[in-house]
N, C-alpha and C. Protein backbone atom coordinates (compact mmCIF):
# COMPACT_ATOMS: atom_id res chain seq x y z
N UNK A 1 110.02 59.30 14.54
CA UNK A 1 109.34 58.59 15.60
C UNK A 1 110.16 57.35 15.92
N UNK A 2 110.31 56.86 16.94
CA UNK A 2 110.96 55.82 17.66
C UNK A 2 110.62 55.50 18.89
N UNK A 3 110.16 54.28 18.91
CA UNK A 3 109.52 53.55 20.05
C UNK A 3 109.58 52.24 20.43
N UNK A 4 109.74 51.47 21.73
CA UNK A 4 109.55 49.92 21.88
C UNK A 4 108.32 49.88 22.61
N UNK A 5 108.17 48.82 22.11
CA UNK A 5 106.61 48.67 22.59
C UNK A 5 107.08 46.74 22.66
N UNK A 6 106.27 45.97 23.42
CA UNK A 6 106.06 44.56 23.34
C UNK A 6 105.31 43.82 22.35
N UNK A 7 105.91 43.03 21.71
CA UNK A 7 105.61 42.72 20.36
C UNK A 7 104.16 42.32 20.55
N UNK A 8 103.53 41.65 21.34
CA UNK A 8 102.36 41.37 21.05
C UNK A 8 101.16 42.00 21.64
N UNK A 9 101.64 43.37 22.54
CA UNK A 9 101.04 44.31 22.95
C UNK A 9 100.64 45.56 21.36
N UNK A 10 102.10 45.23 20.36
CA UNK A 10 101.59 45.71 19.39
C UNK A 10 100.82 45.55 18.18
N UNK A 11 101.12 43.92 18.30
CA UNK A 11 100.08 43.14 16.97
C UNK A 11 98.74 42.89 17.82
N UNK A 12 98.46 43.17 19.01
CA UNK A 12 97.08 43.21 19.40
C UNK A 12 96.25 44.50 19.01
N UNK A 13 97.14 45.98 19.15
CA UNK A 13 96.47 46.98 19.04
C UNK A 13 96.42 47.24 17.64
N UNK A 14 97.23 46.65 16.48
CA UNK A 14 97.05 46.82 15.02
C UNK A 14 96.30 46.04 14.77
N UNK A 15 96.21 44.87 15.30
CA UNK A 15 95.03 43.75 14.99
C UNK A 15 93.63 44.27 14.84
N UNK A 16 93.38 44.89 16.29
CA UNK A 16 92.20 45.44 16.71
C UNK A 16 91.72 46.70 16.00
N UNK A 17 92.69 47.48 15.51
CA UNK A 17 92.30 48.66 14.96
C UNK A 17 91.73 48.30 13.74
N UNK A 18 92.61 47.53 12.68
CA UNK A 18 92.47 46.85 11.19
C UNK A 18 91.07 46.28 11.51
N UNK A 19 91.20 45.08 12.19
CA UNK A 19 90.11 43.99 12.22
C UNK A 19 88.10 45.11 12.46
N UNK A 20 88.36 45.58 13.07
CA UNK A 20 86.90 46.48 12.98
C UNK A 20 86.81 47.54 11.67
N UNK A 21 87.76 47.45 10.62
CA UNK A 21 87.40 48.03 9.54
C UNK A 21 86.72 47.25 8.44
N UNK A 22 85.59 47.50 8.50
CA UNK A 22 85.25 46.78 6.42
C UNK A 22 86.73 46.20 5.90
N UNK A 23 86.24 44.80 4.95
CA UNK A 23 87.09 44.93 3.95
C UNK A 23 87.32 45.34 3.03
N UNK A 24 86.11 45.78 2.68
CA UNK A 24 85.85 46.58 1.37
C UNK A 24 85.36 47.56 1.82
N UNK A 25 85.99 48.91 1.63
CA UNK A 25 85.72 50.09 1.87
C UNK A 25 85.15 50.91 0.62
N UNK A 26 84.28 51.74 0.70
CA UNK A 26 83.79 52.70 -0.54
C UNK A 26 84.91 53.04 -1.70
N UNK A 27 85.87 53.47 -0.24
CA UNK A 27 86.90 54.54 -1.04
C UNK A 27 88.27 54.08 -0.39
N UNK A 28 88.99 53.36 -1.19
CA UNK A 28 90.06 52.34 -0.72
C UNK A 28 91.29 53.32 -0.19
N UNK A 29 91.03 54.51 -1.09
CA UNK A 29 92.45 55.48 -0.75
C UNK A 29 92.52 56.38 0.26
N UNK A 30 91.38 56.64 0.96
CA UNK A 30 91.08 57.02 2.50
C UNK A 30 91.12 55.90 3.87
N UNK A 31 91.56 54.71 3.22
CA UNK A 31 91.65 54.27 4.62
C UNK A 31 93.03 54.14 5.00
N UNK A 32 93.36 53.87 6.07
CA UNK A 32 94.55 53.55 6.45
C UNK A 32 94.62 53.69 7.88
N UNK A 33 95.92 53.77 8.70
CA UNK A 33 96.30 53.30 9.30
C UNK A 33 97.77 54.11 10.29
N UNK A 34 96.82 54.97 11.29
CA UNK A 34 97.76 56.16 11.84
C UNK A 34 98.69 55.17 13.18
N UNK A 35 99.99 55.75 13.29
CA UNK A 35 100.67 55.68 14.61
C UNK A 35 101.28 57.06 15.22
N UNK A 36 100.70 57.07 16.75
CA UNK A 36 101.06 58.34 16.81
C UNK A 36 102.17 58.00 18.37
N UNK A 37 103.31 58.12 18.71
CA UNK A 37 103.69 58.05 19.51
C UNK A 37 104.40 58.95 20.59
N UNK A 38 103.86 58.97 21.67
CA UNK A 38 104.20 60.47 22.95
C UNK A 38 103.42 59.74 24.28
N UNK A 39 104.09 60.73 24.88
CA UNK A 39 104.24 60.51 26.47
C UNK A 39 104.16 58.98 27.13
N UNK A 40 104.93 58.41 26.72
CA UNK A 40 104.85 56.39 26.95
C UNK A 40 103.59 55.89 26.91
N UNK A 41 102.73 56.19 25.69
CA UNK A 41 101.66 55.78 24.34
C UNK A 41 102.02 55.52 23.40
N UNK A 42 101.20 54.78 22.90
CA UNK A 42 101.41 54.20 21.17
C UNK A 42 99.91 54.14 21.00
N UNK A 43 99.19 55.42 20.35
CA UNK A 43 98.09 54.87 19.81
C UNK A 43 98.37 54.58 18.46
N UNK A 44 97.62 53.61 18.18
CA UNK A 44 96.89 53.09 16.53
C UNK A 44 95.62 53.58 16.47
N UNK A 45 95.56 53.99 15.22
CA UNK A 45 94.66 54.45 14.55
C UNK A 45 94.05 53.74 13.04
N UNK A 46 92.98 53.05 13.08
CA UNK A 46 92.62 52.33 11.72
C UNK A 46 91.31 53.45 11.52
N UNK A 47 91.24 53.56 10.45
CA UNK A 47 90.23 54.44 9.39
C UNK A 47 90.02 54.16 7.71
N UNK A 48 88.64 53.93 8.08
CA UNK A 48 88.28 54.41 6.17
C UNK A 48 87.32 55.78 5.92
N UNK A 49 86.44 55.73 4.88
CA UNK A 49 85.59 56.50 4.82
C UNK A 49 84.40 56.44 5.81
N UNK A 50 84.01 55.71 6.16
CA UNK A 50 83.03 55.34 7.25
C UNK A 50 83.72 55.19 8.85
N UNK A 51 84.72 54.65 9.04
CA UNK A 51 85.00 54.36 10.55
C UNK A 51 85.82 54.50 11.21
N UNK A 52 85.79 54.75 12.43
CA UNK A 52 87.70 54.62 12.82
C UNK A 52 87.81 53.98 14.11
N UNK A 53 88.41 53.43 14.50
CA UNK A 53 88.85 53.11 15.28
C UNK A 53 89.87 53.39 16.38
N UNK A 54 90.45 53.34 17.72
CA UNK A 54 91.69 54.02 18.30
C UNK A 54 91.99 53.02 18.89
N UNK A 55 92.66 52.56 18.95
CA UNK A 55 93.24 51.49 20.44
C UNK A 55 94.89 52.15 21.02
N UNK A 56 94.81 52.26 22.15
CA UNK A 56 96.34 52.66 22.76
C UNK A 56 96.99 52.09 23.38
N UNK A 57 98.45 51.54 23.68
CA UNK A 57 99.14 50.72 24.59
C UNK A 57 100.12 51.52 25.04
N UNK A 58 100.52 51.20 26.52
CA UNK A 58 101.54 51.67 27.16
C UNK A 58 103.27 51.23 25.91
N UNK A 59 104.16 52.03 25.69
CA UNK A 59 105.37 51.57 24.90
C UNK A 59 106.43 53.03 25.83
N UNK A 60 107.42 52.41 25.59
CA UNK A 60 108.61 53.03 25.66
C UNK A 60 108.81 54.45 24.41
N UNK A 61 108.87 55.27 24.78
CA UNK A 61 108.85 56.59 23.56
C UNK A 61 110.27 57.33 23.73
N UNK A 62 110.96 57.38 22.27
CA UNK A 62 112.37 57.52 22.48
C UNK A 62 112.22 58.94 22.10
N UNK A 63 111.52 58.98 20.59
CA UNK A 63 110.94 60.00 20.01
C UNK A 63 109.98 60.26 19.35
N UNK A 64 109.03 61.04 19.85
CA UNK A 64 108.15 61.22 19.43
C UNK A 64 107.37 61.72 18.37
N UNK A 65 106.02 61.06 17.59
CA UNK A 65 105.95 61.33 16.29
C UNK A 65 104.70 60.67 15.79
N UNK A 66 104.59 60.79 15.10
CA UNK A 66 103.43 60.04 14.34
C UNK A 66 103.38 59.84 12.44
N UNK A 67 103.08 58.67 12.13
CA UNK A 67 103.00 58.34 10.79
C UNK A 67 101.57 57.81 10.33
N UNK A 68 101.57 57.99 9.13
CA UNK A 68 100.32 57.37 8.42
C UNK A 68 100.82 56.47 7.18
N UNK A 69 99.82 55.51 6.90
CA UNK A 69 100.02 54.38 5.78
C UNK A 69 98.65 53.14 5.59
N UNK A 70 99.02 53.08 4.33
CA UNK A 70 97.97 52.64 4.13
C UNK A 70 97.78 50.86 5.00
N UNK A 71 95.88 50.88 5.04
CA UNK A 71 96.03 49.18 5.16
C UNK A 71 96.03 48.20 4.14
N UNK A 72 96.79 47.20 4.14
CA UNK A 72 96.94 46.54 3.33
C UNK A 72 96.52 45.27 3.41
N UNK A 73 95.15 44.79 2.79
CA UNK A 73 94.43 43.59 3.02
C UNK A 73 94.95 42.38 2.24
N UNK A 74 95.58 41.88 2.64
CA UNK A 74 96.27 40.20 1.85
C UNK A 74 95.23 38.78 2.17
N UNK A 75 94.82 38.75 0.96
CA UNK A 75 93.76 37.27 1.01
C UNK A 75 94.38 35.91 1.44
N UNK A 76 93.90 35.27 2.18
CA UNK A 76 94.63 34.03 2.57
C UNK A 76 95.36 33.31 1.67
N UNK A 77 94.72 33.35 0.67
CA UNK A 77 95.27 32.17 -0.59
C UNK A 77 96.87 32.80 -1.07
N UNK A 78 97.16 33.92 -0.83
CA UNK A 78 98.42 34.25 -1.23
C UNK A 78 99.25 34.43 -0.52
N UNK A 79 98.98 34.03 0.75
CA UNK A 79 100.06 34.05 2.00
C UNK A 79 100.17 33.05 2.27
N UNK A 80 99.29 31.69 1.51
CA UNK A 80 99.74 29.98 1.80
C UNK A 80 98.73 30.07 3.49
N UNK A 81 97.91 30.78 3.68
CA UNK A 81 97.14 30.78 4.83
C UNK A 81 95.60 29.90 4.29
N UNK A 82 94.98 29.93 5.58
CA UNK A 82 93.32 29.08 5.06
C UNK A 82 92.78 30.41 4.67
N UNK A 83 91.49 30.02 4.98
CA UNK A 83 90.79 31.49 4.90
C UNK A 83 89.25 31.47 5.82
C-alpha cells in the first residue's frame, strides 16, 4: 500500500476513528486500527470488541492496499503531556 494524503487531513481521520473508541476495551487484542487504501480514499478504520468506527478522506493512491495494527493508548504522564 502507498499513499499521500495531507498530513492533517490524516491525523484528523485517525484522531476521529481512535478518539470514539473506549479506553479500556473488554478485550484489548481485538481492537485496533484498519487502513484501507483505493480509488483516491483512505479510509480508517478504529475497532474493538464493541465498536467501530469509519472515517474516509480524499488521498492520492499510488498503490493500493490495506493494513491492520493495533491501537496504542499512551497516558499523558509518559509522553511529558498534561492529561
Amino acid at each position: 500500500m502507498e499513499f499521500r494524503i495531507d498530513r492533517t487531513a490524516f491525523a484528523e481521520a485517525v484522531g476521529r476513528s481512535v478518539r470514539a473508541l473506549p479506553a479500556r476495551t473488554p478485550v484489548p487484542v481485538l481492537g485496533g486500527l484498519l487502513l484501507e487504501a483505493d480509488a483516491g480514499r483512505l479510509a480508517v478504520t478504529g475497532f474493538d470488541f464493541e465498536a467501530a468506527v469509519r472515517v474516509e478522506a480524499e488521498a492520492e493512491i499510488a498503490v493500493p492496499g490495506r493494513v491492520l495494527g493495533p491501537v496504542v493508548w499512551i497516558r499523558a504522564q509518559e509522553t511529558g503531556g498534561s492529561s
